[in-house]
Protein backbone atom coordinates (compact mmCIF):
# COMPACT_ATOMS: atom_id res chain seq x y z
CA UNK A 1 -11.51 10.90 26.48
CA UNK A 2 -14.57 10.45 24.22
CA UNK A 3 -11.98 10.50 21.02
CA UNK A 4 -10.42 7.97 22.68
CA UNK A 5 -13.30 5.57 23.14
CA UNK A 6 -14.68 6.54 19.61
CA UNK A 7 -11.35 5.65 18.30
CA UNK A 8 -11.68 2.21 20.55
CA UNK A 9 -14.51 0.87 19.19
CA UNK A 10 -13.56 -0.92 15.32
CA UNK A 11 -11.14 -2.41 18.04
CA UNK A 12 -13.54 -4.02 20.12
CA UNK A 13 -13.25 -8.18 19.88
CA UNK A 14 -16.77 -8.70 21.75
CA UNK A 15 -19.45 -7.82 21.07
CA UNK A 16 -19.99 -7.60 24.92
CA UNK A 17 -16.47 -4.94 24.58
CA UNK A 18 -18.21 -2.99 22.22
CA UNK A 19 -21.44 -2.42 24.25
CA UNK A 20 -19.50 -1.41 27.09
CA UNK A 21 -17.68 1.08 25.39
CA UNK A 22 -20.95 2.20 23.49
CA UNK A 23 -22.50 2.54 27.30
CA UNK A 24 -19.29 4.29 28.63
CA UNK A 25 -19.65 6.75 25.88
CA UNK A 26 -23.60 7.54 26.00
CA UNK A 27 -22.46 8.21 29.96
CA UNK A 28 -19.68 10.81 29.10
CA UNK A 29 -21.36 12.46 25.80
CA UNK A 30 -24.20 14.32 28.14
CA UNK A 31 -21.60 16.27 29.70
CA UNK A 32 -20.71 17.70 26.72
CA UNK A 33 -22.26 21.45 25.47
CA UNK A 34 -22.16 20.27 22.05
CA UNK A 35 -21.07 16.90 21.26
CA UNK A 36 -19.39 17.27 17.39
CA UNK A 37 -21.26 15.83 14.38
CA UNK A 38 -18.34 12.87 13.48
CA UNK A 39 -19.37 11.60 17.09
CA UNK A 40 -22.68 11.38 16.64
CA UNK A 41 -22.64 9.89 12.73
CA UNK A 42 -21.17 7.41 14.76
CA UNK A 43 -22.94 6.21 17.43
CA UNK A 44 -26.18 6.98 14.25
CA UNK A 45 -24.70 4.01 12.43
CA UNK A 46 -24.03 1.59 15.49
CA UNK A 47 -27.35 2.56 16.60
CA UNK A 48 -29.10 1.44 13.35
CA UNK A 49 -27.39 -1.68 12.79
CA UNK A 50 -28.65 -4.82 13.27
CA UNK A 51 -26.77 -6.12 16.46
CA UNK A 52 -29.55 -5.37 19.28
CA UNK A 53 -26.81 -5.66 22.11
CA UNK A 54 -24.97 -2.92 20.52
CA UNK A 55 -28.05 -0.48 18.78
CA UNK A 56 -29.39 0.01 21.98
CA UNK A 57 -26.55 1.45 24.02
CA UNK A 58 -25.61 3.44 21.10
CA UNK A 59 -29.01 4.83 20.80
CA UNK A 60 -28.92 5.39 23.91
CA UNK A 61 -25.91 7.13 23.89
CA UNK A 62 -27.24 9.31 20.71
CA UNK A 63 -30.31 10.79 22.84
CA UNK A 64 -27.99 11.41 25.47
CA UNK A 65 -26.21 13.87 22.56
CA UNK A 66 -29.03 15.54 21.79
CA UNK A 67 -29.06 14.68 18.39
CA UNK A 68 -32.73 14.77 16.42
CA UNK A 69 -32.12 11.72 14.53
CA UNK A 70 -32.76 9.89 17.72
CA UNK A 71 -35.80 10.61 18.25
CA UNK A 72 -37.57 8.76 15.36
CA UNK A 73 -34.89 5.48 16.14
CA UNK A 74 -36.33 5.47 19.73
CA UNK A 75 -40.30 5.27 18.07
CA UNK A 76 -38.58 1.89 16.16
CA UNK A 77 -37.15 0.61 19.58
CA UNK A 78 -39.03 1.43 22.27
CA UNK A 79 -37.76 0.50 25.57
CA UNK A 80 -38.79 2.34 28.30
CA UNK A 81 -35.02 3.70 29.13
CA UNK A 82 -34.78 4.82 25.67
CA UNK A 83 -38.20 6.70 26.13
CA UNK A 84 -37.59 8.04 29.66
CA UNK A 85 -34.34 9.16 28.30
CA UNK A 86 -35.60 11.24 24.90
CA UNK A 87 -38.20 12.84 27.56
CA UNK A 88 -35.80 14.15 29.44
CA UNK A 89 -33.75 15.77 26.34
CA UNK A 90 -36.36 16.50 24.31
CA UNK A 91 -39.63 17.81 26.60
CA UNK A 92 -41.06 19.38 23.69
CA UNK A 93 -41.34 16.66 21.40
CA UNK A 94 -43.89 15.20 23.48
CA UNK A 95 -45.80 18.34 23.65
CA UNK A 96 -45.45 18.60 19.76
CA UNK A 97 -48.00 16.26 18.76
């Protein structure tokens, strides 16, 4: 399902569409052991480009993965779901400094 959704997104004519599918993907991708890397070079690019409405769910959506990368985008966009959520998947980055 997520390789169908990853394929969906270039497809997206919104905007709006392409958050939603950006948020329906950060949803599915925790559920996976080990999301694979072409996934999450992904959602890294939509979640450092310029389009707020669409960096945040990916970023979102990246922490969910469990991908390091994330960590230091969060520290550039601080929100408190985007903090709340890299707490959760990484406890010992808070510890760390």
């Amino acid at each position: 399902m997520l390789d169908l959704l990853l394929a969906a997104l270039p497809q997206q004519r919104s905007t709006r569409a392409l958050a939603s599918r950006l948020r329906t993907i950060g949803h599915w991708i925790e559920h996976l052991p080990d999301p694979d890397a072409g996934l999450r070079d992904t959602l890294h690019r939509y979640a450092t480009g310029a389009a707020e409405e669409t960096a945040r769910p990916a970023l979102l959506a990246l922490v969910h993965s469990r991908d390091l990368r994330s960590l230091e985008l969060v520290l550039r966009r601080p929100s408190a779901p985007l903090l709340a959520a890299a707490a959760r998947r990484f406890p010992d980055a808070a510890v760390a400094s």
